[in-house]
N, C-alpha and C. Protein backbone atom coordinates (compact mmCIF):
# COMPACT_ATOMS: atom_id res chain seq x y z
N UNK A 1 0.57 1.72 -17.21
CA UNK A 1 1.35 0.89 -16.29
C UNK A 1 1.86 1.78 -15.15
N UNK A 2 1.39 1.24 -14.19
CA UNK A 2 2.17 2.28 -12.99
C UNK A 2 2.94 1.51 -12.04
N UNK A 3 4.18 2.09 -11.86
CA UNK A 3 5.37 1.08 -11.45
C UNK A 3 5.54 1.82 -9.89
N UNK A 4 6.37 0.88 -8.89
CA UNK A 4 6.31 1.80 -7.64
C UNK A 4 7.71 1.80 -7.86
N UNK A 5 8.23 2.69 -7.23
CA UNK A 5 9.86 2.93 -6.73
C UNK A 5 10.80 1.80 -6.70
N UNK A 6 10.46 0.59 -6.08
CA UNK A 6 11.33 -0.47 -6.02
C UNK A 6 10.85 -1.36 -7.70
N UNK A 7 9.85 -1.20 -8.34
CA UNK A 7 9.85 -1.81 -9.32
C UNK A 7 10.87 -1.26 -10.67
N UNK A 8 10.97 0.13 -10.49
CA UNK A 8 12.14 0.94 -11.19
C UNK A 8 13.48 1.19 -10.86
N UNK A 9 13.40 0.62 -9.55
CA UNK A 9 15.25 0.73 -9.15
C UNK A 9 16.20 -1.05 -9.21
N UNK A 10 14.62 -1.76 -9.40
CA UNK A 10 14.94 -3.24 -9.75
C UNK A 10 15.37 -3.34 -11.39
N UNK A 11 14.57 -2.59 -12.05
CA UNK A 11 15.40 -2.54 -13.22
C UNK A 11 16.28 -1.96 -13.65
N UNK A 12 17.07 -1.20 -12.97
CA UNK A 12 18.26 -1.14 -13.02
C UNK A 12 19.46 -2.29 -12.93
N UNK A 13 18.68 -2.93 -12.27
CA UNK A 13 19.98 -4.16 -12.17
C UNK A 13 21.31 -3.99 -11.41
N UNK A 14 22.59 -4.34 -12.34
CA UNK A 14 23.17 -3.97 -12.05
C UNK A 14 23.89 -2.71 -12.68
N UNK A 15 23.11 -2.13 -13.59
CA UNK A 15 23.62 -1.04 -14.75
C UNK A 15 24.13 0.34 -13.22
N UNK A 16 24.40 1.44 -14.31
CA UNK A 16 24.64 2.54 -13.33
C UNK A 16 23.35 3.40 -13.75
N UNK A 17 23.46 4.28 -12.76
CA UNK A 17 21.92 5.25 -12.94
C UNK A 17 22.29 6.59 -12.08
N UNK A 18 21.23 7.38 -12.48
CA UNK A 18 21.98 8.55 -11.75
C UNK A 18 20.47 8.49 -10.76
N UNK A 19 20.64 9.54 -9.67
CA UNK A 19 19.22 9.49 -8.35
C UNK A 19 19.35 10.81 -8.36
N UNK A 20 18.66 11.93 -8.00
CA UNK A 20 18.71 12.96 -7.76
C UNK A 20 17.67 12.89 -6.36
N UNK A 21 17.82 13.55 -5.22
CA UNK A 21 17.04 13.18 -3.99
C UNK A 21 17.00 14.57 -3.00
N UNK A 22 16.67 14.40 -1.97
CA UNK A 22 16.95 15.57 -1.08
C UNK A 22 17.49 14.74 0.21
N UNK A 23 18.81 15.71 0.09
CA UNK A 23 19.59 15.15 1.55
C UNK A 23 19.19 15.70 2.98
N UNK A 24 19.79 15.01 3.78
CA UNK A 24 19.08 15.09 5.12
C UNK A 24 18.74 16.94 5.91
N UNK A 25 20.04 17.56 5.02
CA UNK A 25 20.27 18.65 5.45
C UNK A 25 19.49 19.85 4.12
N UNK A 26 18.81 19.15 3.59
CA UNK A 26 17.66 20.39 2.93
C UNK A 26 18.31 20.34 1.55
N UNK A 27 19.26 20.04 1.28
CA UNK A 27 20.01 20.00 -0.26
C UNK A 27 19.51 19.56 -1.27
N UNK A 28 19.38 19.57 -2.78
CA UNK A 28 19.45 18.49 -3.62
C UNK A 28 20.82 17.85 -3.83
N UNK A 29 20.47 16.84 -4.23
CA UNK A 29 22.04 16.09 -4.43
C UNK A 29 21.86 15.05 -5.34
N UNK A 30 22.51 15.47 -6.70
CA UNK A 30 22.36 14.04 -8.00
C UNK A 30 23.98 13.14 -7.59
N UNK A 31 23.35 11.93 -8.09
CA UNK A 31 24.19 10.95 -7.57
C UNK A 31 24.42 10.18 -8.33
N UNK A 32 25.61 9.55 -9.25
CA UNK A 32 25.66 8.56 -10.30
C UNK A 32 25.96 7.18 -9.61
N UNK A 33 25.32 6.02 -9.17
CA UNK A 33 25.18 5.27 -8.59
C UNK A 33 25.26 4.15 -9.41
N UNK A 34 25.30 2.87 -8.39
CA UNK A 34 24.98 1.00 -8.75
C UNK A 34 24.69 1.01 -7.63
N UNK A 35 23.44 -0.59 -7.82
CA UNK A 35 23.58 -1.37 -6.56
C UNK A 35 24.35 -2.56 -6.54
N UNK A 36 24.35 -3.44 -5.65
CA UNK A 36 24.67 -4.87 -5.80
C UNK A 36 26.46 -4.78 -5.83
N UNK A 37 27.31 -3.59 -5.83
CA UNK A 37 28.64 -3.42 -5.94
C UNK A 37 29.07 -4.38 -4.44
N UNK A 38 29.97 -4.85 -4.57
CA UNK A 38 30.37 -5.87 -3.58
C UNK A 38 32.14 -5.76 -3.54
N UNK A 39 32.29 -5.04 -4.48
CA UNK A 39 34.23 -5.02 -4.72
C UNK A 39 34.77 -3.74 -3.31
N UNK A 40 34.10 -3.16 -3.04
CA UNK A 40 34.78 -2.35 -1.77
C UNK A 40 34.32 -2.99 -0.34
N UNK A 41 33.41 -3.87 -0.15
CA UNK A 41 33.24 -4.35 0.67
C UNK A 41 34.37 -4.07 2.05
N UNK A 42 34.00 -4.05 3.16
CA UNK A 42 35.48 -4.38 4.31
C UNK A 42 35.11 -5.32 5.14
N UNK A 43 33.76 -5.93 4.88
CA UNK A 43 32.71 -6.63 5.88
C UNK A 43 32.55 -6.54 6.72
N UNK A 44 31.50 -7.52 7.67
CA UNK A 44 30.43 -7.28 8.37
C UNK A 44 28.97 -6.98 7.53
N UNK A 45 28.04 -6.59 8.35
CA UNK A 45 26.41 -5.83 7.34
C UNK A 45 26.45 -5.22 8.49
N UNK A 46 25.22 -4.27 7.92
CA UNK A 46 24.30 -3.42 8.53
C UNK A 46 24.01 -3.44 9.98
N UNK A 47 23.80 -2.89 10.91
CA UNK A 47 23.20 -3.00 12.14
C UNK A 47 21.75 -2.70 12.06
N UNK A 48 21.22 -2.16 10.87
CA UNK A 48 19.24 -2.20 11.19
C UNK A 48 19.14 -2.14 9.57
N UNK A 49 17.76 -2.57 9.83
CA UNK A 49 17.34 -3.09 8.36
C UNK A 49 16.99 -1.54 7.60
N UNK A 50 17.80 -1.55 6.36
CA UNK A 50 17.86 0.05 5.35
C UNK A 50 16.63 0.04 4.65
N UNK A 51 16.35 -1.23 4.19
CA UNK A 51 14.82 -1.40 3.55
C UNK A 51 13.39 -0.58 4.69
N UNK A 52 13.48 -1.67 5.61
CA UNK A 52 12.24 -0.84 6.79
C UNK A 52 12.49 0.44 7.03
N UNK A 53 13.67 0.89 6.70
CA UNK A 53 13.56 2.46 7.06
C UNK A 53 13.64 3.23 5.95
N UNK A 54 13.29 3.04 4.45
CA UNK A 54 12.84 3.71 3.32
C UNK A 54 14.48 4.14 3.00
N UNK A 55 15.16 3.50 3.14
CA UNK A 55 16.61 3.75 2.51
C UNK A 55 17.14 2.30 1.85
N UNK A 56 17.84 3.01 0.66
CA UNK A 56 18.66 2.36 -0.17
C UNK A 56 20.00 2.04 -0.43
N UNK A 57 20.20 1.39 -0.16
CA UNK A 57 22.24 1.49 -0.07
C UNK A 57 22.65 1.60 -1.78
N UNK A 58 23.35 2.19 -1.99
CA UNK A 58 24.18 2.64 -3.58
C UNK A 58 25.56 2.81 -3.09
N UNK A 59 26.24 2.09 -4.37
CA UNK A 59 27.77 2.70 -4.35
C UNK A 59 27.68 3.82 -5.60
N UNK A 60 28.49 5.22 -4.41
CA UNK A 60 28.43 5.81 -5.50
C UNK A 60 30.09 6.21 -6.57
N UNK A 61 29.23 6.22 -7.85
CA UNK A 61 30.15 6.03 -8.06
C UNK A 61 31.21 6.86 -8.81
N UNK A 62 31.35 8.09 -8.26
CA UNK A 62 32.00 9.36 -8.19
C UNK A 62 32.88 9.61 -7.38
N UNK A 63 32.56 9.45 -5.55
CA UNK A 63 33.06 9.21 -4.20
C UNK A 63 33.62 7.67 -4.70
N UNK A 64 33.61 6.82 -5.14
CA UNK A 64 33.72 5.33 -4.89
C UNK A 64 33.82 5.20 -3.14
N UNK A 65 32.59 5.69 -3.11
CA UNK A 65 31.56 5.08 -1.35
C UNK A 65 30.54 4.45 -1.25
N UNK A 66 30.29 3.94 -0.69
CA UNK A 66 28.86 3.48 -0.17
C UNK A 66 28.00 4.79 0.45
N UNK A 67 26.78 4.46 0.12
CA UNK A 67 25.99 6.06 0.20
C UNK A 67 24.42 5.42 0.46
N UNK A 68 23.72 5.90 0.86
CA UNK A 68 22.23 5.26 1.13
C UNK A 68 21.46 6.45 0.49
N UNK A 69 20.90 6.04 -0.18
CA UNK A 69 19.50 6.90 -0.25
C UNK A 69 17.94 6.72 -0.16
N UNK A 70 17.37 8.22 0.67
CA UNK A 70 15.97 8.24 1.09
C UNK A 70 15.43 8.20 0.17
N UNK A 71 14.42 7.03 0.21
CA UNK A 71 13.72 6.64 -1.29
C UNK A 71 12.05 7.78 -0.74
N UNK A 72 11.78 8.32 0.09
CA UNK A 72 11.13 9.15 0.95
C UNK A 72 11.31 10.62 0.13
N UNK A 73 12.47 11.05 -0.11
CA UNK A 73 13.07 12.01 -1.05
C UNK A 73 13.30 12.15 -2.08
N UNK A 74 13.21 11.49 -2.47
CA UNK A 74 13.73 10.83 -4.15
C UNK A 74 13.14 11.48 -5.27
N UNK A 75 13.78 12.16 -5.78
CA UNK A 75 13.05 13.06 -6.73
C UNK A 75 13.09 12.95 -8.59
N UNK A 76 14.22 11.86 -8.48
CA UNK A 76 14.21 11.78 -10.22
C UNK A 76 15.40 10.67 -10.28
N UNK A 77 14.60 9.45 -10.91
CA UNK A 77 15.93 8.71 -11.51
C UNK A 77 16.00 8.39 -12.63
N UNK A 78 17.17 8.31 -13.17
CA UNK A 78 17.58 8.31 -14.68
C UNK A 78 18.02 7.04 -15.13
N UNK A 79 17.66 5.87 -15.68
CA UNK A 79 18.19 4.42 -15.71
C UNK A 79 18.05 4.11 -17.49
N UNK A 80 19.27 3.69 -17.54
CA UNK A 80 19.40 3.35 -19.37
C UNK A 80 18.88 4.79 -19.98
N UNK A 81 19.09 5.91 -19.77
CA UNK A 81 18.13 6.79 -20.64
C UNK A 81 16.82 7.39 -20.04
N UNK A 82 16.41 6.25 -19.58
CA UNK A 82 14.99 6.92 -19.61
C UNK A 82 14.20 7.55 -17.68
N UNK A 83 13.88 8.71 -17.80
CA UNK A 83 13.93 9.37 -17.20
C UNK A 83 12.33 9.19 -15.88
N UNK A 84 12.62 9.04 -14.55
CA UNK A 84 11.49 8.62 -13.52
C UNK A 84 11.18 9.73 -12.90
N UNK A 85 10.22 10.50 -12.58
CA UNK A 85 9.99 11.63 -11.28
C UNK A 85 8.88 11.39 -10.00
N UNK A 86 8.82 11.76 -9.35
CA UNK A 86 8.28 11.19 -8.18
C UNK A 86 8.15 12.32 -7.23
């Protein structure tokens, strides 16, 4: 079975998961994340679409921020246990 990136970050749901990725500035950076979080909201949306540009919005949830990540970078996610590399 070979799953693409959005078929493994869909099963996450709404659980938490950790991302490990490379940030813009050359770093690794693990990240204990959710999507779909809606409780910090301040509203408004987005000004350009995060999907067409290979980014993911996550709250993370360490910072309790909103955080995007390059699914372009993405180097390992961890969901229920079980472990993704890419």
């Amino acid at each position: 079975m070979n799953l693409s990136i959005n078929d493994i970050i869909e099963m996450a749901g709404n659980n938490i998961f950790s991302a490990q990725f490379i940030k813009k500035d050359g770093t690794l950076r693990e990240m204990v994340c959710r999507l779909n979080v809606k409780k910090h909201l301040k509203g408004g949306e987005l000004k350009y679409d995060a999907k067409g540009r290979g980014l993911l919005p996550v709250f993370d949830m360490q910072k309790e921020a909103y955080r995007m990540i390059n699914l372009n970078t993405l180097v390992r996610l961890k969901i229920s246990g079980k472990i993704y590399k890419f």
